[in-house]
PDB file of N, CA and C in Angstrom:
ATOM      1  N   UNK A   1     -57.842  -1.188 -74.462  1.00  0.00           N
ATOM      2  CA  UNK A   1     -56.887  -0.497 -75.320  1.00  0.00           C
ATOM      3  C   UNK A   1     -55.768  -1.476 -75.657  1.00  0.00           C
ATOM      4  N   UNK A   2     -55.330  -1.789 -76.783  1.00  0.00           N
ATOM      5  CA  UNK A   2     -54.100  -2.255 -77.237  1.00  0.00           C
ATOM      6  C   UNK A   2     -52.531  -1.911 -77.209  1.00  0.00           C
ATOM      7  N   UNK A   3     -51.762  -2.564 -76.406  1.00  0.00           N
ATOM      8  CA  UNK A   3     -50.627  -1.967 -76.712  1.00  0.00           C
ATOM      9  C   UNK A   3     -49.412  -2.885 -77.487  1.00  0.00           C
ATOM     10  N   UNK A   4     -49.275  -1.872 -78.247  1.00  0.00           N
ATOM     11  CA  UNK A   4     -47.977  -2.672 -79.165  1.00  0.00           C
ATOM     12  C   UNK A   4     -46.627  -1.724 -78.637  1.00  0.00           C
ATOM     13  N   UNK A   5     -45.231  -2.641 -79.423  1.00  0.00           N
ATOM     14  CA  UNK A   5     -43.909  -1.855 -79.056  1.00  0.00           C
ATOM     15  C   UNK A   5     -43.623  -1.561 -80.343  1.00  0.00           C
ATOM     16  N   UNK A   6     -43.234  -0.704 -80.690  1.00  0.00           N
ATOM     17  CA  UNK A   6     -42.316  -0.267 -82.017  1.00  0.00           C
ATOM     18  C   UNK A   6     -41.016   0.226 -81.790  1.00  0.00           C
ATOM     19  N   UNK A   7     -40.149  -0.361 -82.284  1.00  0.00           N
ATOM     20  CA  UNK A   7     -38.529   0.050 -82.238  1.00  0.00           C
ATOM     21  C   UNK A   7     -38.685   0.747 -83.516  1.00  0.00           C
ATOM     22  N   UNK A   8     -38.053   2.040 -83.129  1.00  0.00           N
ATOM     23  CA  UNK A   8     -37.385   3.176 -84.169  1.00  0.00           C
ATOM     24  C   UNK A   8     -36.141   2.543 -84.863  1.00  0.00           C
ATOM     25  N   UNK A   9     -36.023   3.085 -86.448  1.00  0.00           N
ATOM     26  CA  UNK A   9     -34.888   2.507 -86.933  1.00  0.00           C
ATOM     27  C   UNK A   9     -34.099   3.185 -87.195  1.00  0.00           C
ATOM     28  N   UNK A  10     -32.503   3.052 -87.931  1.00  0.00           N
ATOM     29  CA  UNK A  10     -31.481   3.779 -87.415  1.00  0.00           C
ATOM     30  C   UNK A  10     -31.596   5.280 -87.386  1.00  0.00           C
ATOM     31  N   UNK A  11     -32.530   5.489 -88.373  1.00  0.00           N
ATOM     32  CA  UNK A  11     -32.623   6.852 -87.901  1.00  0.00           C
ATOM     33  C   UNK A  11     -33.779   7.999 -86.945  1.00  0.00           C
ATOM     34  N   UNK A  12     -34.046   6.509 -86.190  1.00  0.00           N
ATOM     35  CA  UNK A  12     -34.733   7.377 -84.729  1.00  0.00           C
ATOM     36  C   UNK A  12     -36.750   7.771 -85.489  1.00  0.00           C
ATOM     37  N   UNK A  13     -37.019   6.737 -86.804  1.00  0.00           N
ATOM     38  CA  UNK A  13     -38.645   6.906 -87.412  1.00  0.00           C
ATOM     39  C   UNK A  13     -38.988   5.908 -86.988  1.00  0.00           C
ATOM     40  N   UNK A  14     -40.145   5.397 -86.544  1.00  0.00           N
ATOM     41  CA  UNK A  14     -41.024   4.929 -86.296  1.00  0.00           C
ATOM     42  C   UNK A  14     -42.497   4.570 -87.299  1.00  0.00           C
ATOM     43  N   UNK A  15     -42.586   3.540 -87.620  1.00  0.00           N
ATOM     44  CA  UNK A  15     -43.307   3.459 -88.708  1.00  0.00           C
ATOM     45  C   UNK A  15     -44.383   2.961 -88.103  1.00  0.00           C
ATOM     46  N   UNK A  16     -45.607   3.789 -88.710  1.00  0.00           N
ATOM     47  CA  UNK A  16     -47.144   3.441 -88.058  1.00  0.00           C
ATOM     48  C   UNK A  16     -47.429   2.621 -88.771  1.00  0.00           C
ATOM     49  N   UNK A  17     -47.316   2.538 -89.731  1.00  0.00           N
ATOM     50  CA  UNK A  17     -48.084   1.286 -91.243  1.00  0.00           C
ATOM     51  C   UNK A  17     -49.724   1.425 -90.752  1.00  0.00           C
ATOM     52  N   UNK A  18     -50.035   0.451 -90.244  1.00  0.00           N
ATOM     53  CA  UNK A  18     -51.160   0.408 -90.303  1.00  0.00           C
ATOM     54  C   UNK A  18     -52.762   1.036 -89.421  1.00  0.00           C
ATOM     55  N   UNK A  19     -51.744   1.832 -88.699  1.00  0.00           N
ATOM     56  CA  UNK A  19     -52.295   2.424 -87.373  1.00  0.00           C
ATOM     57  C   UNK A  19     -52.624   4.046 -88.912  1.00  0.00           C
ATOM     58  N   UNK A  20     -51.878   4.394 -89.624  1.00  0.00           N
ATOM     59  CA  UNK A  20     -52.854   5.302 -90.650  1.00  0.00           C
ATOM     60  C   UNK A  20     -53.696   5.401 -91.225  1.00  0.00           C
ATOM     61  N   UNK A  21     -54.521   4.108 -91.671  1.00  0.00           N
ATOM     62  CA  UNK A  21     -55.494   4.367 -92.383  1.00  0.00           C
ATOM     63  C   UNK A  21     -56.319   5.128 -92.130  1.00  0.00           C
ATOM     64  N   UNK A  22     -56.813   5.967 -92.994  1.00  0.00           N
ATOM     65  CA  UNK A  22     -58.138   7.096 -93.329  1.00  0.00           C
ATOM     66  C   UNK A  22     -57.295   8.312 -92.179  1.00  0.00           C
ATOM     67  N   UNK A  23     -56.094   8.552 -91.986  1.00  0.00           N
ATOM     68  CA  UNK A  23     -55.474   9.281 -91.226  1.00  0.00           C
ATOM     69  C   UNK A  23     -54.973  10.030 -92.054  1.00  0.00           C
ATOM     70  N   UNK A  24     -54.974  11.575 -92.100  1.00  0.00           N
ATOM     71  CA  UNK A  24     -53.869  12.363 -92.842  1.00  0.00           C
ATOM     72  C   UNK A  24     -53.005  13.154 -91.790  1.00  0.00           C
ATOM     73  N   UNK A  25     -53.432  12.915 -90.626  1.00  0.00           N
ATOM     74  CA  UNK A  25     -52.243  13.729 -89.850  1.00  0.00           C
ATOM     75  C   UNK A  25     -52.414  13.015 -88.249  1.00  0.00           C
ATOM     76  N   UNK A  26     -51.340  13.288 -87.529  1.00  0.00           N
ATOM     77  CA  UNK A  26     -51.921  13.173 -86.076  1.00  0.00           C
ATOM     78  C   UNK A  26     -51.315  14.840 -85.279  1.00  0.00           C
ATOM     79  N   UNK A  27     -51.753  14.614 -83.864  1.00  0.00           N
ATOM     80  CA  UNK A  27     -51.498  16.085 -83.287  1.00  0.00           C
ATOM     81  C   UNK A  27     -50.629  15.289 -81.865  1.00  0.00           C
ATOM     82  N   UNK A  28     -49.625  15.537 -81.637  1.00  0.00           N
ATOM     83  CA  UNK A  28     -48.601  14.819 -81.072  1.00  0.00           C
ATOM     84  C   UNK A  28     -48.882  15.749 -79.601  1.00  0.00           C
ATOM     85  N   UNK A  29     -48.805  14.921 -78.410  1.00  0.00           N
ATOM     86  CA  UNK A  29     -48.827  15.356 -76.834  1.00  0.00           C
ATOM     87  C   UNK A  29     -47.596  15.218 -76.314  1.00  0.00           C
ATOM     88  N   UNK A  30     -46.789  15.871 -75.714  1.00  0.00           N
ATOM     89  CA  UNK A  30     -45.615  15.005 -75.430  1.00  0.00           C
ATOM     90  C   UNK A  30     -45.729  15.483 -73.557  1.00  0.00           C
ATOM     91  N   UNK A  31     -45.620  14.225 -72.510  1.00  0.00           N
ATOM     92  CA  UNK A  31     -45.968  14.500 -71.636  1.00  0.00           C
ATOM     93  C   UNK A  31     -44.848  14.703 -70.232  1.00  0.00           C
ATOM     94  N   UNK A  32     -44.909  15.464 -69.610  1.00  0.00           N
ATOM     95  CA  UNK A  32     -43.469  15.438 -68.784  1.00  0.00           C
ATOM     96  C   UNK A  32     -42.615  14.492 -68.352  1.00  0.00           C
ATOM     97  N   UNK A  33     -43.190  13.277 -68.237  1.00  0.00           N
ATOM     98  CA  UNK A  33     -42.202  12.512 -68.527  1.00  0.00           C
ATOM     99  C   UNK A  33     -41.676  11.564 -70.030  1.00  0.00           C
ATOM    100  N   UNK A  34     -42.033  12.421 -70.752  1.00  0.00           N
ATOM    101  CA  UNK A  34     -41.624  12.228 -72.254  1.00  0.00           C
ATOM    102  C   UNK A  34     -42.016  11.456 -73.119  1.00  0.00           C
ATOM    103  N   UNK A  35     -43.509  10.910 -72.251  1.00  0.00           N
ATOM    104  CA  UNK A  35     -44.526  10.039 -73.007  1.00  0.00           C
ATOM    105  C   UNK A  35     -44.841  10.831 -74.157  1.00  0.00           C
ATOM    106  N   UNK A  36     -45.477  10.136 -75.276  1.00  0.00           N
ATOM    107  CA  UNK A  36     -46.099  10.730 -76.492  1.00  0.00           C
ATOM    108  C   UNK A  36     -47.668   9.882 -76.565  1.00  0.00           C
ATOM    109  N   UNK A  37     -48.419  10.834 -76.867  1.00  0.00           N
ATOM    110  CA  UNK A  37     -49.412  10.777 -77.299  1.00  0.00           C
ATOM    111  C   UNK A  37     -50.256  11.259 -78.639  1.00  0.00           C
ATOM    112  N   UNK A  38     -50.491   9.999 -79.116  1.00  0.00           N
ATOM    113  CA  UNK A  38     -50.769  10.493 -81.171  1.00  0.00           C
ATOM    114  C   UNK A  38     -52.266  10.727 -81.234  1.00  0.00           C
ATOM    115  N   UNK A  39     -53.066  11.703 -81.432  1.00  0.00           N
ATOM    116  CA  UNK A  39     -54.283  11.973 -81.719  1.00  0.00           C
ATOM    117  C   UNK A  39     -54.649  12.155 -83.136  1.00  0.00           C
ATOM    118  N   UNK A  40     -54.708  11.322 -83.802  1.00  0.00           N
ATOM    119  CA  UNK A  40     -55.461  11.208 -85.346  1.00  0.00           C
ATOM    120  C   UNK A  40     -56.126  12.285 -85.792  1.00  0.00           C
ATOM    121  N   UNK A  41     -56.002  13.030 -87.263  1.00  0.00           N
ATOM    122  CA  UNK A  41     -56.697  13.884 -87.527  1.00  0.00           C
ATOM    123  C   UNK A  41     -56.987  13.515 -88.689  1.00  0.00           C
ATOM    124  N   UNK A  42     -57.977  13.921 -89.199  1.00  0.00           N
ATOM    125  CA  UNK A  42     -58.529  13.713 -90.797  1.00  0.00           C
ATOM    126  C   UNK A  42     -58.815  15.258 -91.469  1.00  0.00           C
ATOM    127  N   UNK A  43     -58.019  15.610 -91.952  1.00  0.00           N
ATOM    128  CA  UNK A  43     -58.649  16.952 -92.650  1.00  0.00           C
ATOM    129  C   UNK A  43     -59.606  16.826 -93.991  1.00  0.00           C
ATOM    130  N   UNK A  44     -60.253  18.101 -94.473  1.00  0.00           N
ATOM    131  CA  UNK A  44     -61.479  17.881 -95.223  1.00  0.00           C
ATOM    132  C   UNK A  44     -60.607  19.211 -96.333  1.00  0.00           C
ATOM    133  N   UNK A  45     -61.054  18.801 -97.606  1.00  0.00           N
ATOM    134  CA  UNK A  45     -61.302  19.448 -98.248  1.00  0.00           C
ATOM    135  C   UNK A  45     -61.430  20.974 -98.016  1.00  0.00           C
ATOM    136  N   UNK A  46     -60.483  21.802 -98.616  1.00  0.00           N
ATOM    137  CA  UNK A  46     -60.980  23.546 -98.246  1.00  0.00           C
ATOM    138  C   UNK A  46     -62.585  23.680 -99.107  1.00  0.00           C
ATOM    139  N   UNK A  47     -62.435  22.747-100.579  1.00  0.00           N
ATOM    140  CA  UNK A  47     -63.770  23.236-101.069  1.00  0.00           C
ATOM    141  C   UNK A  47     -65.224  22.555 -99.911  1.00  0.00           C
ATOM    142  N   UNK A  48     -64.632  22.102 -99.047  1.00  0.00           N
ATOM    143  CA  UNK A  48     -65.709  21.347 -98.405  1.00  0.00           C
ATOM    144  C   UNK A  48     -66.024  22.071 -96.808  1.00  0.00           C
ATOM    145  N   UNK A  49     -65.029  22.837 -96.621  1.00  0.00           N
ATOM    146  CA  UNK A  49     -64.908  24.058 -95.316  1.00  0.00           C
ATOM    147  C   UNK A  49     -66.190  24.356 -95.063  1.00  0.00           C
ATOM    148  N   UNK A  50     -66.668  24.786 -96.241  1.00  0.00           N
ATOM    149  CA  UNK A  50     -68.265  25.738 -95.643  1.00  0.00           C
ATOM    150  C   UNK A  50     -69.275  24.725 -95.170  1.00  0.00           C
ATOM    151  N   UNK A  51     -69.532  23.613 -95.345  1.00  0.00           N
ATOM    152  CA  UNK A  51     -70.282  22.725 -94.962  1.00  0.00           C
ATOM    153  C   UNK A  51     -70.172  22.814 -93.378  1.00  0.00           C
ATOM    154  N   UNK A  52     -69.004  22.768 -92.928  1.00  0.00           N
ATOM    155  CA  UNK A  52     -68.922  22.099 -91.091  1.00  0.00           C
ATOM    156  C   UNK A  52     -69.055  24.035 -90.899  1.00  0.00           C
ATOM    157  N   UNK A  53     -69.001  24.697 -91.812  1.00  0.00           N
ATOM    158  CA  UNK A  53     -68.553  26.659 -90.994  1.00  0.00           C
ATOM    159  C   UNK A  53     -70.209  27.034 -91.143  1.00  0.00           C
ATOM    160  N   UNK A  54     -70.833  26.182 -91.242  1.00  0.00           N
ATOM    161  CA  UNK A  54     -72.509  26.358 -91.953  1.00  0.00           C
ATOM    162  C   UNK A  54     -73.443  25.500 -90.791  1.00  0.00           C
ATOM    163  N   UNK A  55     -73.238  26.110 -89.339  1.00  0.00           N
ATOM    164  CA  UNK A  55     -74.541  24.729 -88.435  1.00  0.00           C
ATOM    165  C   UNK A  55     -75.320  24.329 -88.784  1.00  0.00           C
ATOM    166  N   UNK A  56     -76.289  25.180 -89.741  1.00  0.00           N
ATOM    167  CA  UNK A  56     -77.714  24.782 -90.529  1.00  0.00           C
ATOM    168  C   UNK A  56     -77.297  23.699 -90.954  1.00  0.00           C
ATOM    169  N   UNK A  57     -76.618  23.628 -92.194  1.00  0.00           N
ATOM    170  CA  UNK A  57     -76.154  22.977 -93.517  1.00  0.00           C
ATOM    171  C   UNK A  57     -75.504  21.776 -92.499  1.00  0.00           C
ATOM    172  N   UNK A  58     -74.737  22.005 -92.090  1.00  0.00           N
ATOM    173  CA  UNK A  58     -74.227  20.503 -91.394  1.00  0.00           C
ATOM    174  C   UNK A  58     -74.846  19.471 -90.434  1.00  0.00           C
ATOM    175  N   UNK A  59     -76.023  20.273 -89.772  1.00  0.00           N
ATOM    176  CA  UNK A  59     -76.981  19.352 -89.016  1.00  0.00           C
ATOM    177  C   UNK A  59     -77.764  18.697 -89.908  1.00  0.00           C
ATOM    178  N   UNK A  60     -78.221  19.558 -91.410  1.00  0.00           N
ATOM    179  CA  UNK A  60     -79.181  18.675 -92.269  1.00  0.00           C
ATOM    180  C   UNK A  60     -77.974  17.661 -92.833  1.00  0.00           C
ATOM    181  N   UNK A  61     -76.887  17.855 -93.481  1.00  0.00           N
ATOM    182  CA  UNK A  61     -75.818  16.596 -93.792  1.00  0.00           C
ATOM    183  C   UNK A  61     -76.081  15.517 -92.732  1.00  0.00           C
ATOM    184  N   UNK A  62     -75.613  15.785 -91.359  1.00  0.00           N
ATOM    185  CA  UNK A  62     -75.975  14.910 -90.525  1.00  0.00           C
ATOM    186  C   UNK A  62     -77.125  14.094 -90.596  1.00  0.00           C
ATOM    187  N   UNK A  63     -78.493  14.754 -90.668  1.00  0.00           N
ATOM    188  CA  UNK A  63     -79.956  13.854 -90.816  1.00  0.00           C
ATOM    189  C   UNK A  63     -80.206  13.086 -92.202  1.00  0.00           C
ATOM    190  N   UNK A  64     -79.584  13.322 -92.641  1.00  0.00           N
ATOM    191  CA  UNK A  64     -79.193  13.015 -94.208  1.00  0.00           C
ATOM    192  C   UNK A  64     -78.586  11.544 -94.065  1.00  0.00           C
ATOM    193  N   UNK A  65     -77.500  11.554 -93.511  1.00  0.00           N
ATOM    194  CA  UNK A  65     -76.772  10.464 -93.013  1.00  0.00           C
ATOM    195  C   UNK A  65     -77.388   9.268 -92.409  1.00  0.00           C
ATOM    196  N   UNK A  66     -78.146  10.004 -91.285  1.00  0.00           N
ATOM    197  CA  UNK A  66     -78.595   9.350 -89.958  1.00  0.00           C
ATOM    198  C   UNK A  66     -79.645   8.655 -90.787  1.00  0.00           C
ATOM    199  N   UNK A  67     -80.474   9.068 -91.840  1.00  0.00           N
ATOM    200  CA  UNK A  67     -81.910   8.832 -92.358  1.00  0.00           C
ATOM    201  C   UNK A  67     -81.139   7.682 -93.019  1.00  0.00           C
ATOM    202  N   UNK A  68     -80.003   7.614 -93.868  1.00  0.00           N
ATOM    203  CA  UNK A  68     -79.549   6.727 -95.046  1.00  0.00           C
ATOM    204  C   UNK A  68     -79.048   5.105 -94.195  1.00  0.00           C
ATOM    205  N   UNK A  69     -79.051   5.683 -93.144  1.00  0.00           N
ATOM    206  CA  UNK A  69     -78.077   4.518 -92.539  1.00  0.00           C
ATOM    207  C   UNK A  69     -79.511   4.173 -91.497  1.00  0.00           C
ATOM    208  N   UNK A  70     -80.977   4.401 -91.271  1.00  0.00           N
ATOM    209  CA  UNK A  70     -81.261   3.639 -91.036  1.00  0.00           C
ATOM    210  C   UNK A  70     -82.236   3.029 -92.372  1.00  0.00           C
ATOM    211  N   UNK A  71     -82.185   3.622 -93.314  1.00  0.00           N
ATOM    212  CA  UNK A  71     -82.695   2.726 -94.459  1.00  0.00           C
ATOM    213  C   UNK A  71     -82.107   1.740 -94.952  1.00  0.00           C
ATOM    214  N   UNK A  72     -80.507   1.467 -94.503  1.00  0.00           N
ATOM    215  CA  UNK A  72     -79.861   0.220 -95.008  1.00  0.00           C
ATOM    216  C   UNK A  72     -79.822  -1.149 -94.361  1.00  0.00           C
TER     217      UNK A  72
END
C-alpha cells in the first residue's frame, strides 16, 4: 500500500487530484481515533439501474465481457 501526506490548505480541503480518476464519489470512515478512511465509489447511470437489479441480465453482461476479453 502507498502512503502519501497531504497538507490541507487554508481552508482545512484537501485535494485528491489524482487519486479521482474514474471516481465520482468516495464513502468516508472516520475511526475513533479520528483516522479517515476514503472508499471510492463509481455510480452508474439510473438509465443503466436495471441491468445490475436484473441477476439474469447481469451475469450474461458479465460472460459477455469475460468472452470479449479472452478474444483480445
Amino acid at each position: 500500500m502507498e502512503e502519501v501526506i497531504l497538507r490541507p490548505d487554508s481552508k482545512g480541503r484537501i485535494n485528491l487530484g489524482e487519486f479521482l480518476q474514474g471516481v465520482s464519489s468516495y464513502r468516508v470512515c472516520i475511526g475513533e481515533n479520528g483516522s479517515l478512511t476514503l472508499n471510492p465509489y463509481l455510480e452508474i447511470p439510473f438509465t443503466e439501474k436495471w441491468i445490475f437489479e436484473n441477476k439474469e441480465i447481469l451475469e450474461k453482461v458479465k460472460q459477455q465481457f469475460k468472452q470479449e476479453e479472452k478474444a483480445a
